[in-house]
C-alpha atoms as a PDB file:
ATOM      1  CA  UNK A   1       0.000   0.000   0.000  1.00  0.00           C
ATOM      2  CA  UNK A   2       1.440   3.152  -0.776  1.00  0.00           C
ATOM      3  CA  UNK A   3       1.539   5.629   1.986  1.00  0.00           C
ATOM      4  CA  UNK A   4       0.889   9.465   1.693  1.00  0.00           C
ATOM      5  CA  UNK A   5       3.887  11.610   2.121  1.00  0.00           C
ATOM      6  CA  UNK A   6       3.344  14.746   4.111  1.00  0.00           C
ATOM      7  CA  UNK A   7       1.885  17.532   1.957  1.00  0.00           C
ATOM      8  CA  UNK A   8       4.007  20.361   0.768  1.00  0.00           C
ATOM      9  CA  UNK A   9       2.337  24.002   0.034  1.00  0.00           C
ATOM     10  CA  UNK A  10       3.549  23.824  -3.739  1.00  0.00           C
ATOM     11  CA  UNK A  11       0.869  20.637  -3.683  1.00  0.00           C
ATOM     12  CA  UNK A  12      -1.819  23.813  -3.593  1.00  0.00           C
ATOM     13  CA  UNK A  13       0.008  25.352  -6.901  1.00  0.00           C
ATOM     14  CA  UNK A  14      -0.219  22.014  -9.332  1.00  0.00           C
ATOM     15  CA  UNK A  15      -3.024  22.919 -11.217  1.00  0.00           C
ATOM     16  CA  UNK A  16      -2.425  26.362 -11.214  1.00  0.00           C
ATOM     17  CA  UNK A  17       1.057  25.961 -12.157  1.00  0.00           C
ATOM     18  CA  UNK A  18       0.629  23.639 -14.656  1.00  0.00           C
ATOM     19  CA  UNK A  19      -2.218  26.289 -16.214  1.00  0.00           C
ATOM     20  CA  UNK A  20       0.033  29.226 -16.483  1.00  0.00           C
ATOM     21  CA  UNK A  21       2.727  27.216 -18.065  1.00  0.00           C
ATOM     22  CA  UNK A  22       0.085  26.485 -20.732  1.00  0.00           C
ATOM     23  CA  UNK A  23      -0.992  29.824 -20.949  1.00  0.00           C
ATOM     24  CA  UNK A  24       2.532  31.061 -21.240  1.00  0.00           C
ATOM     25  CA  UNK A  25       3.391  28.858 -24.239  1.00  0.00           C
ATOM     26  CA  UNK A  26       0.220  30.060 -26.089  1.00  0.00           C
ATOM     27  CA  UNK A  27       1.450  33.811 -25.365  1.00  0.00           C
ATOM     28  CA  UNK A  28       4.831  32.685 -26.621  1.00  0.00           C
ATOM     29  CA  UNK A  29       4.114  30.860 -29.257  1.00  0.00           C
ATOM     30  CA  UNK A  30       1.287  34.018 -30.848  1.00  0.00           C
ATOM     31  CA  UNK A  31       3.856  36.461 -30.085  1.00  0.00           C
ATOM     32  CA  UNK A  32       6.273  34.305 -32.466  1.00  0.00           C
ATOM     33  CA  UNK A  33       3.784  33.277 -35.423  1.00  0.00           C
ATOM     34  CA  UNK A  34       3.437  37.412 -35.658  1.00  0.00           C
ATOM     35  CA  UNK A  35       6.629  37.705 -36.062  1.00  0.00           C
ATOM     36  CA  UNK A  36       7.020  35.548 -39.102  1.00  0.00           C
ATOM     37  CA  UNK A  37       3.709  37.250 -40.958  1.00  0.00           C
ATOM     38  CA  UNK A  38       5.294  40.450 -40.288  1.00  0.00           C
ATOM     39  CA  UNK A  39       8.808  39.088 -41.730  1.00  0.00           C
ATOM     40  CA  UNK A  40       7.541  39.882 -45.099  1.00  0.00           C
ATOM     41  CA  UNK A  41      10.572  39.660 -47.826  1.00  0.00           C
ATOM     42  CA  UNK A  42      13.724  39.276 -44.983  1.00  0.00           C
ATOM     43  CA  UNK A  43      16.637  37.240 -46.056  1.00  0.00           C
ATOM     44  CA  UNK A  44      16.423  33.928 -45.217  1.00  0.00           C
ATOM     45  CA  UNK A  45      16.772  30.159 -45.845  1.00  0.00           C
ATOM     46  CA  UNK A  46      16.035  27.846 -49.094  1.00  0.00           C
ATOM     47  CA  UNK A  47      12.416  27.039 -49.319  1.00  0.00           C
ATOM     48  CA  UNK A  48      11.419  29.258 -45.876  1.00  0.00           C
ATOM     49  CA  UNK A  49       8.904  31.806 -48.384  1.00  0.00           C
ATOM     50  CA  UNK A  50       5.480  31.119 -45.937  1.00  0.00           C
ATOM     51  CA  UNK A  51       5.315  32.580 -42.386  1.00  0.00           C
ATOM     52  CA  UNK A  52       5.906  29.350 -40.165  1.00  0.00           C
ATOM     53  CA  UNK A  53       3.103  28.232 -37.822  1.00  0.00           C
ATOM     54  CA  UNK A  54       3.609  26.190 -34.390  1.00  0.00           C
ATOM     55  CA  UNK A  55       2.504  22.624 -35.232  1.00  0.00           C
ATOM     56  CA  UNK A  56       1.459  20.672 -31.519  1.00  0.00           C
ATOM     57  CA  UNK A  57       2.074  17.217 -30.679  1.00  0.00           C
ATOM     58  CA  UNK A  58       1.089  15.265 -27.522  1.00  0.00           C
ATOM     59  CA  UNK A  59       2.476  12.787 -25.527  1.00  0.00           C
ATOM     60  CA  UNK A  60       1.863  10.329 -22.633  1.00  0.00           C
ATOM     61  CA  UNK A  61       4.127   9.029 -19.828  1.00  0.00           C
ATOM     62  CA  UNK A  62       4.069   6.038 -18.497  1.00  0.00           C
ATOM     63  CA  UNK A  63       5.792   4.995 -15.005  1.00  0.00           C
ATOM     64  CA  UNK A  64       7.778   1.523 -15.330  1.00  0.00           C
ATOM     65  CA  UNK A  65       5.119   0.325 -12.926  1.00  0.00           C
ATOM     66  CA  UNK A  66       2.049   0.514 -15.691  1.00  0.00           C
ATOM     67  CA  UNK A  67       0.565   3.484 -13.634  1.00  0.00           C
ATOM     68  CA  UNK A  68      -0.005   6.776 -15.747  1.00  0.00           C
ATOM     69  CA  UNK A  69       2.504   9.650 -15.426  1.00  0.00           C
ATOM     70  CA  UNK A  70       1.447  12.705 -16.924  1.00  0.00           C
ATOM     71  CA  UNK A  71       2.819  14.001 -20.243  1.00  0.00           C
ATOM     72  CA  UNK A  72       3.257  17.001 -22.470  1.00  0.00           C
ATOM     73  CA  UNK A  73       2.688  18.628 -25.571  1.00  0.00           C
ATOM     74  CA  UNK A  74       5.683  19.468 -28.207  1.00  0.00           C
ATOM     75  CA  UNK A  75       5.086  22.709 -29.693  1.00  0.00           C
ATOM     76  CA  UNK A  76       7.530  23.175 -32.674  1.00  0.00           C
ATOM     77  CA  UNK A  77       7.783  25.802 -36.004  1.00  0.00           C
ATOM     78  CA  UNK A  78      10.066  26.157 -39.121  1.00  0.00           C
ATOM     79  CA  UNK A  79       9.528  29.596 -40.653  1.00  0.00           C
ATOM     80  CA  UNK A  80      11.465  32.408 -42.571  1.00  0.00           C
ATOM     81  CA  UNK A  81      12.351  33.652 -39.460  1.00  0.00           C
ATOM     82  CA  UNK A  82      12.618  31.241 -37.045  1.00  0.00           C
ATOM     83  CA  UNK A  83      14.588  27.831 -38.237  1.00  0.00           C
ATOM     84  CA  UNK A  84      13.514  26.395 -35.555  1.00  0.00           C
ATOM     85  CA  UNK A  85      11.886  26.623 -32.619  1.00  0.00           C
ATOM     86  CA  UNK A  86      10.075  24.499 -29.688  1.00  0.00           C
ATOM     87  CA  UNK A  87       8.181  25.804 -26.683  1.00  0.00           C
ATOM     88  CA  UNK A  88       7.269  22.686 -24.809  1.00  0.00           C
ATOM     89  CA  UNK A  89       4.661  21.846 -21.675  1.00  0.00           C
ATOM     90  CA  UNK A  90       4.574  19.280 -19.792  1.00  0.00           C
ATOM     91  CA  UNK A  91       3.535  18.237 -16.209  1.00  0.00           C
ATOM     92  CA  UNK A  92       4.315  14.157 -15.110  1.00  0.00           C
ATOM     93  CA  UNK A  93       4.551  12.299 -11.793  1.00  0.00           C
ATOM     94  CA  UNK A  94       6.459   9.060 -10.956  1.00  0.00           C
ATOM     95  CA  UNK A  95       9.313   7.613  -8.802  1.00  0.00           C
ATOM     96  CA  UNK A  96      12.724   8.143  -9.086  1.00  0.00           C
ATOM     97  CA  UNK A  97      15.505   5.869  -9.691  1.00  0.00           C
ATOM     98  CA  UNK A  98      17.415   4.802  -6.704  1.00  0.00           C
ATOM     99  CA  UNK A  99      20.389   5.773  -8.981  1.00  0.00           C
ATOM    100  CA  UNK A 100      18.879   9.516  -9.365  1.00  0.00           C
ATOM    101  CA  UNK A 101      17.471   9.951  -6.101  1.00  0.00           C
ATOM    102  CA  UNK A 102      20.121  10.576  -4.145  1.00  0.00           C
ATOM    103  CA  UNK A 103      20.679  14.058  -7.097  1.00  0.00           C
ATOM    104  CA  UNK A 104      17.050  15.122  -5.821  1.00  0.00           C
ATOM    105  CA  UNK A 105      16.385  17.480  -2.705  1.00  0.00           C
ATOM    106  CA  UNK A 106      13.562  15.134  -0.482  1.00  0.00           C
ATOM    107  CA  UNK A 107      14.046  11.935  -3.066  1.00  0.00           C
ATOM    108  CA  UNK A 108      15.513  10.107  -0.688  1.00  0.00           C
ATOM    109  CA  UNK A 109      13.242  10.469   1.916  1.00  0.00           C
ATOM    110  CA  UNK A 110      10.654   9.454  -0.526  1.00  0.00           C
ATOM    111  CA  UNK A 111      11.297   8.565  -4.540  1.00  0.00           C
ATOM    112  CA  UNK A 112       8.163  10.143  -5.628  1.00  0.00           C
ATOM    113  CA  UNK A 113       8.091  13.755  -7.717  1.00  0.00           C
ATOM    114  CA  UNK A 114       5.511  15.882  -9.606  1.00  0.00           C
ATOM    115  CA  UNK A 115       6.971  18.405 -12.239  1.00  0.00           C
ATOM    116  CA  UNK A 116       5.025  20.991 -14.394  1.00  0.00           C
ATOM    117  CA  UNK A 117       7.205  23.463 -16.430  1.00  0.00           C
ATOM    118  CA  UNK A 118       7.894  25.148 -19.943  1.00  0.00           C
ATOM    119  CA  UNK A 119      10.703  24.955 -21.865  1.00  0.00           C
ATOM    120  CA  UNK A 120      11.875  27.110 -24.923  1.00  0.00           C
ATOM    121  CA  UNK A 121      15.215  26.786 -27.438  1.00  0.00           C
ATOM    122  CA  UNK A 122      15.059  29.184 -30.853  1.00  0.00           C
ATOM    123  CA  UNK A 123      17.275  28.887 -33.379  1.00  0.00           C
ATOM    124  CA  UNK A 124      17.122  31.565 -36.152  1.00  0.00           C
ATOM    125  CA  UNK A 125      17.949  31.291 -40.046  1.00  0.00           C
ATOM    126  CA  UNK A 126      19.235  34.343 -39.707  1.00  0.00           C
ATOM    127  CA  UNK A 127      22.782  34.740 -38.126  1.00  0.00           C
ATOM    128  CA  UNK A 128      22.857  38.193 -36.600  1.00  0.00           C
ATOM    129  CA  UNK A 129      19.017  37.054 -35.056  1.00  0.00           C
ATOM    130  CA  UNK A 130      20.648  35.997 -31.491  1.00  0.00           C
ATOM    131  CA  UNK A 131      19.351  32.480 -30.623  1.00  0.00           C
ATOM    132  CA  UNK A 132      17.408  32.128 -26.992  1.00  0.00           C
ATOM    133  CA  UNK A 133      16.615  29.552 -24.522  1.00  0.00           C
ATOM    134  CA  UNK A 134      13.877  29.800 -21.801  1.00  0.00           C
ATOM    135  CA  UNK A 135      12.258  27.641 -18.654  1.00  0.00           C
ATOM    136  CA  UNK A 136      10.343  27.710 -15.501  1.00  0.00           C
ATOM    137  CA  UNK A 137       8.990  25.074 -13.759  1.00  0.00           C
ATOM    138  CA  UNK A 138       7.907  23.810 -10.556  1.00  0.00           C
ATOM    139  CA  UNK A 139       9.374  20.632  -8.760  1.00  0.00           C
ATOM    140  CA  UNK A 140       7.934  18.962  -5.971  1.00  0.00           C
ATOM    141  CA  UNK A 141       9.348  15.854  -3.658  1.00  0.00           C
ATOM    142  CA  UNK A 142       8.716  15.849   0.020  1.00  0.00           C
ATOM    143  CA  UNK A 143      10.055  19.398  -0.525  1.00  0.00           C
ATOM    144  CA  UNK A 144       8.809  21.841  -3.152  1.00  0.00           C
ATOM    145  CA  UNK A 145      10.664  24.530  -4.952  1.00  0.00           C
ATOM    146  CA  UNK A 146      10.844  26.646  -8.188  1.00  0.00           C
ATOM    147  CA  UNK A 147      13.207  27.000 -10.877  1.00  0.00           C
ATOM    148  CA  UNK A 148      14.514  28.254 -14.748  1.00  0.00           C
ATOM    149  CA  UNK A 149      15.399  31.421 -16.349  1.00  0.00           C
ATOM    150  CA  UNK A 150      17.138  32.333 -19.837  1.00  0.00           C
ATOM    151  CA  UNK A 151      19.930  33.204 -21.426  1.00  0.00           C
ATOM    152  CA  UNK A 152      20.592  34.329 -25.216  1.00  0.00           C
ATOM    153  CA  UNK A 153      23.302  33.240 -27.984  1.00  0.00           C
ATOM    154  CA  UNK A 154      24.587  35.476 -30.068  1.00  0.00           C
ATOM    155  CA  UNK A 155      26.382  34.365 -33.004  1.00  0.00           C
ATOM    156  CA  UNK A 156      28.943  37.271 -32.639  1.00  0.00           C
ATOM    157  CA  UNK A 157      28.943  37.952 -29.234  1.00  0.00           C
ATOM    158  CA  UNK A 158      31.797  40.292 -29.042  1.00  0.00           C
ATOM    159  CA  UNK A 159      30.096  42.893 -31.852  1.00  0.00           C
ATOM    160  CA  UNK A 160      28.232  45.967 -30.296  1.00  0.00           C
ATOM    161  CA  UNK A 161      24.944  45.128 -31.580  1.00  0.00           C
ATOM    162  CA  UNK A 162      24.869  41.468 -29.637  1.00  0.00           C
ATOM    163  CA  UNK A 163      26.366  43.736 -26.908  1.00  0.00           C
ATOM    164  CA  UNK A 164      23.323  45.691 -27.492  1.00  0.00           C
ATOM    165  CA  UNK A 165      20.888  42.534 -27.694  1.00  0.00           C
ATOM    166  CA  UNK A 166      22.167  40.953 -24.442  1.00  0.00           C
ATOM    167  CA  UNK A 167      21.972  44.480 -22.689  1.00  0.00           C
ATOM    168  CA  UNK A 168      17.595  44.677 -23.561  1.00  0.00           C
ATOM    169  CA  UNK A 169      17.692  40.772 -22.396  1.00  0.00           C
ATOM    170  CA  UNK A 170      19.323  41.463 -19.172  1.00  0.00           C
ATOM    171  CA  UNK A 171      17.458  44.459 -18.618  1.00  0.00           C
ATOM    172  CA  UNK A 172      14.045  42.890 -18.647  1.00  0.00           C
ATOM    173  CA  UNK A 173      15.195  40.057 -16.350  1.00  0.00           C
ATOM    174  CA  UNK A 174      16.809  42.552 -14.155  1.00  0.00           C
ATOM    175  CA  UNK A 175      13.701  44.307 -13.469  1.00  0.00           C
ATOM    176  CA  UNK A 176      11.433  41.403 -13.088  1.00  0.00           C
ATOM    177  CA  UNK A 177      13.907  40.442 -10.130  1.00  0.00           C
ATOM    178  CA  UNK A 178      14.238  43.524  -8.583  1.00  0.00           C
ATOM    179  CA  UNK A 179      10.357  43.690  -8.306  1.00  0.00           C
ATOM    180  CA  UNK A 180      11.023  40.341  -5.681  1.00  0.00           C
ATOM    181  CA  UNK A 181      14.365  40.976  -4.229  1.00  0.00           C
ATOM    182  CA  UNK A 182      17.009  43.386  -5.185  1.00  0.00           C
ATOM    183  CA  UNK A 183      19.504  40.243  -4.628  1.00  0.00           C
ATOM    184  CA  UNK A 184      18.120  38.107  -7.212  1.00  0.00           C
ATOM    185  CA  UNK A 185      19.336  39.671 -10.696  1.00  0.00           C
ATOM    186  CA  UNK A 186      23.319  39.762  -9.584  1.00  0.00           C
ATOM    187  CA  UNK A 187      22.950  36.116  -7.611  1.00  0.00           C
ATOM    188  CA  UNK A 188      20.875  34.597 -10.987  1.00  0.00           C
ATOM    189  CA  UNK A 189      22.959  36.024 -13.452  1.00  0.00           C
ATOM    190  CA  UNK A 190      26.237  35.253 -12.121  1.00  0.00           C
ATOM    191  CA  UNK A 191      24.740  31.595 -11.721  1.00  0.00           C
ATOM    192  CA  UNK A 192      23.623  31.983 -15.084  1.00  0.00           C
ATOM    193  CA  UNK A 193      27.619  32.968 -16.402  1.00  0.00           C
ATOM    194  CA  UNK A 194      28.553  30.185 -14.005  1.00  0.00           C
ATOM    195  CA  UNK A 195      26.055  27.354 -15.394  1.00  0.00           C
ATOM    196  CA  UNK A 196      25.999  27.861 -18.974  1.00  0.00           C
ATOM    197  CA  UNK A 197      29.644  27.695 -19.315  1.00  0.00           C
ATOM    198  CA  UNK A 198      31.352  24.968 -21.161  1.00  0.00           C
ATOM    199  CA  UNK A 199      34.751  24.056 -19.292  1.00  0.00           C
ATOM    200  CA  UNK A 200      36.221  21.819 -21.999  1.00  0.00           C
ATOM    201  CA  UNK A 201      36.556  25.020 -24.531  1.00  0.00           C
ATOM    202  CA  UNK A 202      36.888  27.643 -21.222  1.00  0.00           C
ATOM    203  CA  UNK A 203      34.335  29.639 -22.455  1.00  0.00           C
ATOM    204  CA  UNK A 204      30.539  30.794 -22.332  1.00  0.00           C
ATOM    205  CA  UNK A 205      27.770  29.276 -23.965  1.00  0.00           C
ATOM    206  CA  UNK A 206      26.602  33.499 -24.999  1.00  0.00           C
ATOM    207  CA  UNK A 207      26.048  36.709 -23.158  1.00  0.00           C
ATOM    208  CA  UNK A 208      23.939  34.956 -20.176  1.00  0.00           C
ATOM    209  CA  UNK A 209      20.740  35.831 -18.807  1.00  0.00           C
ATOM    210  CA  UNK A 210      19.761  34.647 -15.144  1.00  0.00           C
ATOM    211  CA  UNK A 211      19.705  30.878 -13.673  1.00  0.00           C
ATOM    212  CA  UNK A 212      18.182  29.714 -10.269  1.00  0.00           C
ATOM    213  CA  UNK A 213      17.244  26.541  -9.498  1.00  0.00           C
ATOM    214  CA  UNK A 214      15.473  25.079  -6.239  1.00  0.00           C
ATOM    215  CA  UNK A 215      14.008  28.573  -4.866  1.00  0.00           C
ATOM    216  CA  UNK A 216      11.954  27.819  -1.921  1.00  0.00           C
ATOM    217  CA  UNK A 217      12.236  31.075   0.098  1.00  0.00           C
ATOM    218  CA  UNK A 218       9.581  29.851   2.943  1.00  0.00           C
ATOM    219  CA  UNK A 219       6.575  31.629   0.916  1.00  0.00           C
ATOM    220  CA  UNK A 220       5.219  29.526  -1.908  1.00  0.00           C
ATOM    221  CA  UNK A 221       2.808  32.202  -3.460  1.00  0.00           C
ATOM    222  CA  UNK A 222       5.767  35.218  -3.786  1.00  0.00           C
ATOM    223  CA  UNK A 223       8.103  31.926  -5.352  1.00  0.00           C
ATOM    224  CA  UNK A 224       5.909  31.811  -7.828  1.00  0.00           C
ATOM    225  CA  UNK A 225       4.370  35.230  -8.302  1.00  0.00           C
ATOM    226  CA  UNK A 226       8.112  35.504  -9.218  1.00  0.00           C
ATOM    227  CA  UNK A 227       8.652  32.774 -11.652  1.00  0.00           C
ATOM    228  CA  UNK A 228       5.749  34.020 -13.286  1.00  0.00           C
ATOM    229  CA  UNK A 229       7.653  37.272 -13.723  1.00  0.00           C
ATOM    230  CA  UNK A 230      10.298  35.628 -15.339  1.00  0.00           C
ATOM    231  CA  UNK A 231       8.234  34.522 -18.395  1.00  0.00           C
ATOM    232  CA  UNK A 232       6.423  37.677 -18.849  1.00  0.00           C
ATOM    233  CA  UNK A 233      10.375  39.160 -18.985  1.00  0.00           C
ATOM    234  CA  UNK A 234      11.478  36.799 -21.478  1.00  0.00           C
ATOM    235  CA  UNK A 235       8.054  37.651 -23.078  1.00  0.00           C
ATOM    236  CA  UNK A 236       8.547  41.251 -23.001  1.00  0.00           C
ATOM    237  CA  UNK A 237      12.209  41.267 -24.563  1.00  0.00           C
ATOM    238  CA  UNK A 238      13.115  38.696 -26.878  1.00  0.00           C
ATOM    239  CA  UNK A 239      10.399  39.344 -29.708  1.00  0.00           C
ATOM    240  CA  UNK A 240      11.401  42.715 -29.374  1.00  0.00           C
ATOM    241  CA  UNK A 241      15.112  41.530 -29.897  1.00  0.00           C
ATOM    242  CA  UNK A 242      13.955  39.351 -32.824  1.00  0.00           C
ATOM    243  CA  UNK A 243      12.174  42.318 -34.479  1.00  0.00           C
ATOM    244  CA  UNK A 244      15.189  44.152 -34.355  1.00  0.00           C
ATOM    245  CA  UNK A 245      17.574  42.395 -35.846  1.00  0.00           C
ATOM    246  CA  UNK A 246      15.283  40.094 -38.122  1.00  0.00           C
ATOM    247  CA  UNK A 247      15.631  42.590 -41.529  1.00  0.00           C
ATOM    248  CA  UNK A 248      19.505  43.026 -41.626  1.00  0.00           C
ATOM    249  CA  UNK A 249      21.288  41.410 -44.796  1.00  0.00           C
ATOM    250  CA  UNK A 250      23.886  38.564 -44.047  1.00  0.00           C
ATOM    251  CA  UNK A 251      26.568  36.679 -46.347  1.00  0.00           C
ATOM    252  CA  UNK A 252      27.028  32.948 -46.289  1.00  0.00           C
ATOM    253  CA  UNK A 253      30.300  33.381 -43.854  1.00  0.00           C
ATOM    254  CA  UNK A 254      28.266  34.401 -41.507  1.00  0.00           C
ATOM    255  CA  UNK A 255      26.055  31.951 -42.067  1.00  0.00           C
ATOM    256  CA  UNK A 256      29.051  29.314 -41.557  1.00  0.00           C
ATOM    257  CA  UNK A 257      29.955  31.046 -38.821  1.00  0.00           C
ATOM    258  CA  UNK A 258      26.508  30.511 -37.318  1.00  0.00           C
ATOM    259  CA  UNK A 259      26.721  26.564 -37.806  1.00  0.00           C
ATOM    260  CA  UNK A 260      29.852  26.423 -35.729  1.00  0.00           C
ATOM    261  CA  UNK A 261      29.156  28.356 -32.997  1.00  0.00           C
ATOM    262  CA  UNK A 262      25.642  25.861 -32.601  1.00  0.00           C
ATOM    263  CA  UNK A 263      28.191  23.526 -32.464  1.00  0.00           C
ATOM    264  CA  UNK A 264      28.869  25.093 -28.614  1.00  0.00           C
ATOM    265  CA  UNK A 265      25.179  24.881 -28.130  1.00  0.00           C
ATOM    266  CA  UNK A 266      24.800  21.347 -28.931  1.00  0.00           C
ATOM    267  CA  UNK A 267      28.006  20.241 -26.567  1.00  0.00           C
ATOM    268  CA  UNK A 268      26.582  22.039 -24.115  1.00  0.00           C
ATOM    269  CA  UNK A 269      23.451  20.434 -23.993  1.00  0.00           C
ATOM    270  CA  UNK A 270      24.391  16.685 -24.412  1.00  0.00           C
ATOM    271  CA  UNK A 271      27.593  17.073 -21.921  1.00  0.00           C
ATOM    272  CA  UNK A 272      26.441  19.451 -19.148  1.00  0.00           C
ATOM    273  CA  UNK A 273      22.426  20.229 -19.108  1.00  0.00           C
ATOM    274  CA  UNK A 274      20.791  19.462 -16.218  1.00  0.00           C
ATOM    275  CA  UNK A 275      17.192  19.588 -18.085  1.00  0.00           C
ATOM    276  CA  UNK A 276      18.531  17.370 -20.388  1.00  0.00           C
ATOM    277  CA  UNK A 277      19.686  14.748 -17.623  1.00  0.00           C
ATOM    278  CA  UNK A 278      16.377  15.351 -15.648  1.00  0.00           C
ATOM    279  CA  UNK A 279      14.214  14.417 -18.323  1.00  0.00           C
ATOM    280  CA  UNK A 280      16.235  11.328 -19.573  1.00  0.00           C
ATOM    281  CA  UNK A 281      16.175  10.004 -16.241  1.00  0.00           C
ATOM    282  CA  UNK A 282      12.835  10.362 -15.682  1.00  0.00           C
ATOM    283  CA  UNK A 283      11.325   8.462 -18.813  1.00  0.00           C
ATOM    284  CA  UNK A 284      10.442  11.962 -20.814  1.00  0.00           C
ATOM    285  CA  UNK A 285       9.616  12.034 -24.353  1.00  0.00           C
ATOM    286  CA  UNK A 286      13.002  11.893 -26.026  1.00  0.00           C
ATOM    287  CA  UNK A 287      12.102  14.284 -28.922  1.00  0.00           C
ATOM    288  CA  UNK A 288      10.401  16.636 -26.134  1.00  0.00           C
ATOM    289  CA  UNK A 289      14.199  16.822 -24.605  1.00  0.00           C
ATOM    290  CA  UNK A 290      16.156  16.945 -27.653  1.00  0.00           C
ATOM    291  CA  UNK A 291      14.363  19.373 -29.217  1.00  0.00           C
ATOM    292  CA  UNK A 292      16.799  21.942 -27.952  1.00  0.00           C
ATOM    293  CA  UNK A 293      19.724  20.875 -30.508  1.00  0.00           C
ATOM    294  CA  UNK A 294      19.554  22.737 -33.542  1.00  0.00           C
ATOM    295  CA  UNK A 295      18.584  22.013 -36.611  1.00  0.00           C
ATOM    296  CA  UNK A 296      21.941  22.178 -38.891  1.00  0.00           C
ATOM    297  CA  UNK A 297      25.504  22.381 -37.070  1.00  0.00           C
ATOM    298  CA  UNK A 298      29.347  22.088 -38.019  1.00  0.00           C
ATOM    299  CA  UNK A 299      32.195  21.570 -36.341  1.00  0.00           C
ATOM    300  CA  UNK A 300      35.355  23.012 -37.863  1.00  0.00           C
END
């Protein structure tokens, strides 16, 4: 018989949770379909000439026991402006492995978990268009706790216009944390330049953005009033980024130049993800998880 664990107060958020992640991915992915009808005649890839549209595709999870565990939907487009991009949902429930556990906060104590997030890679077909990745969720074991954020990829991170693209990124994060707690922006985004850093090359993944993981500051409802924040940030900024940038000309070095430097992005997340790892462990769709590599890469 299995025998209830002690409740949490992030049990009272599930549904709630799991309904503003959904909402959040429709927001996302409208604000993104607009973007490629307003594209109009920009430069961009063989065959990309209609404005791309988010095509959805559901999935179900099923614990190694028989039992149901949740599932998701893939949300993916290919357009003229976007080459690529996913913004994924999903909210499962299951056990552990006793080889995973002991990674967990509370898993030991008890194997069982509930997760509901969002999770967002674009890749762009154009080059000077600075790739993005996005996530919130919420996590809950015997203990309960928030976590995601975002960073951005420029291609050329050292010109003054990705200087320029990273500082409107930061910016909108940077506000939606001071809103909580003056201390967040400087201790996420230095755990941001500390995370998404690849230590086999010595160098970042981009220009950063803010990380925290396993936030549980004692009041559920301000945890998530802030992750909820978060979103509306990412919301707010990159589509404005996009727009910016979206119309500029670019050559076919650049282009090459673009495939390489995904070539970072993919290393990163096969060697070092933790979302990646998470949702291997835990029996996830496999295309749901790997739908953050890009499209087309090279390696030199």
């Amino acid at each position: 018989m299995t025998v209830p664990r002690a409740p949490v107060p992030h049990d009272g958020l599930k549904d709630e949770a799991r309904t503003w992640f959904e909402n959040l991915r429709d927001r996302i992915c409208s604000a993104f379909e607009r973007i490629e009808d307003e594209a109009g005649d920009v430069q961009t890839l063989p065959g990309r000439t209609q404005p791309g549209r988010f095509e959805r595709q559901a999935w179900d999870r099923t614990n190694e026991d028989g039992t149901p565990g949740g599932g998701g939907v893939i949300s993916l487009m290919r357009g003229r402006v976007f080459e690529k991009v996913g913004v994924n949902v999903s909210t499962v429930s299951g056990s552990f492995s006793p080889e995973f556990r002991t990674t967990i906060p509370g898993a030991m104590d008890d194997p069982r978990f509930f997760a509901t997030g969002i999770s967002l890679v674009a890749h762009m077909c154009s080059p000077l268009v600075p790739a993005a990745h996005f996530n919130t969720r919420m996590i809950i074991t015997t203990q309960g706790w928030f976590g995601g954020g975002g960073d951005i990829t420029p291609m050329f991170p050292d010109s003054a216009e990705a200087q320029a693209d990273a500082a409107v990124f930061h910016d909108g994060f940077r506000l939606a944390c001071d809103r909580h707690d003056p201390a967040y922006y400087p201790r996420f985004k230095d755990w941001c330049d500390r995370y998404f850093f690849l230590p086999h090359r010595g160098e970042a993944r981009g220009l950063g953005g803010i990380f925290y993981d396993r936030l549980d500051s004692g009041d559920v409802g301000a945890d998530f009033a802030f992750t909820r924040d978060v979103g509306l940030a990412f919301l707010d900024t990159y589509p404005a980024i996009v727009r910016g940038r979206m119309a500029q000309r670019w050559t076919p070095a650049q282009r090459e130049a673009q495939l390489v430097r995904r070539g970072r992005y993919a290393e990163f997340n096969l060697i070092h993800d933790r979302g990646t790892l998470f949702g291997l462990k835990t029996g996830g769709n496999t295309e749901a998880i790997l739908m953050s590599l890009p499209p087309e890469v090279r390696w030199p």
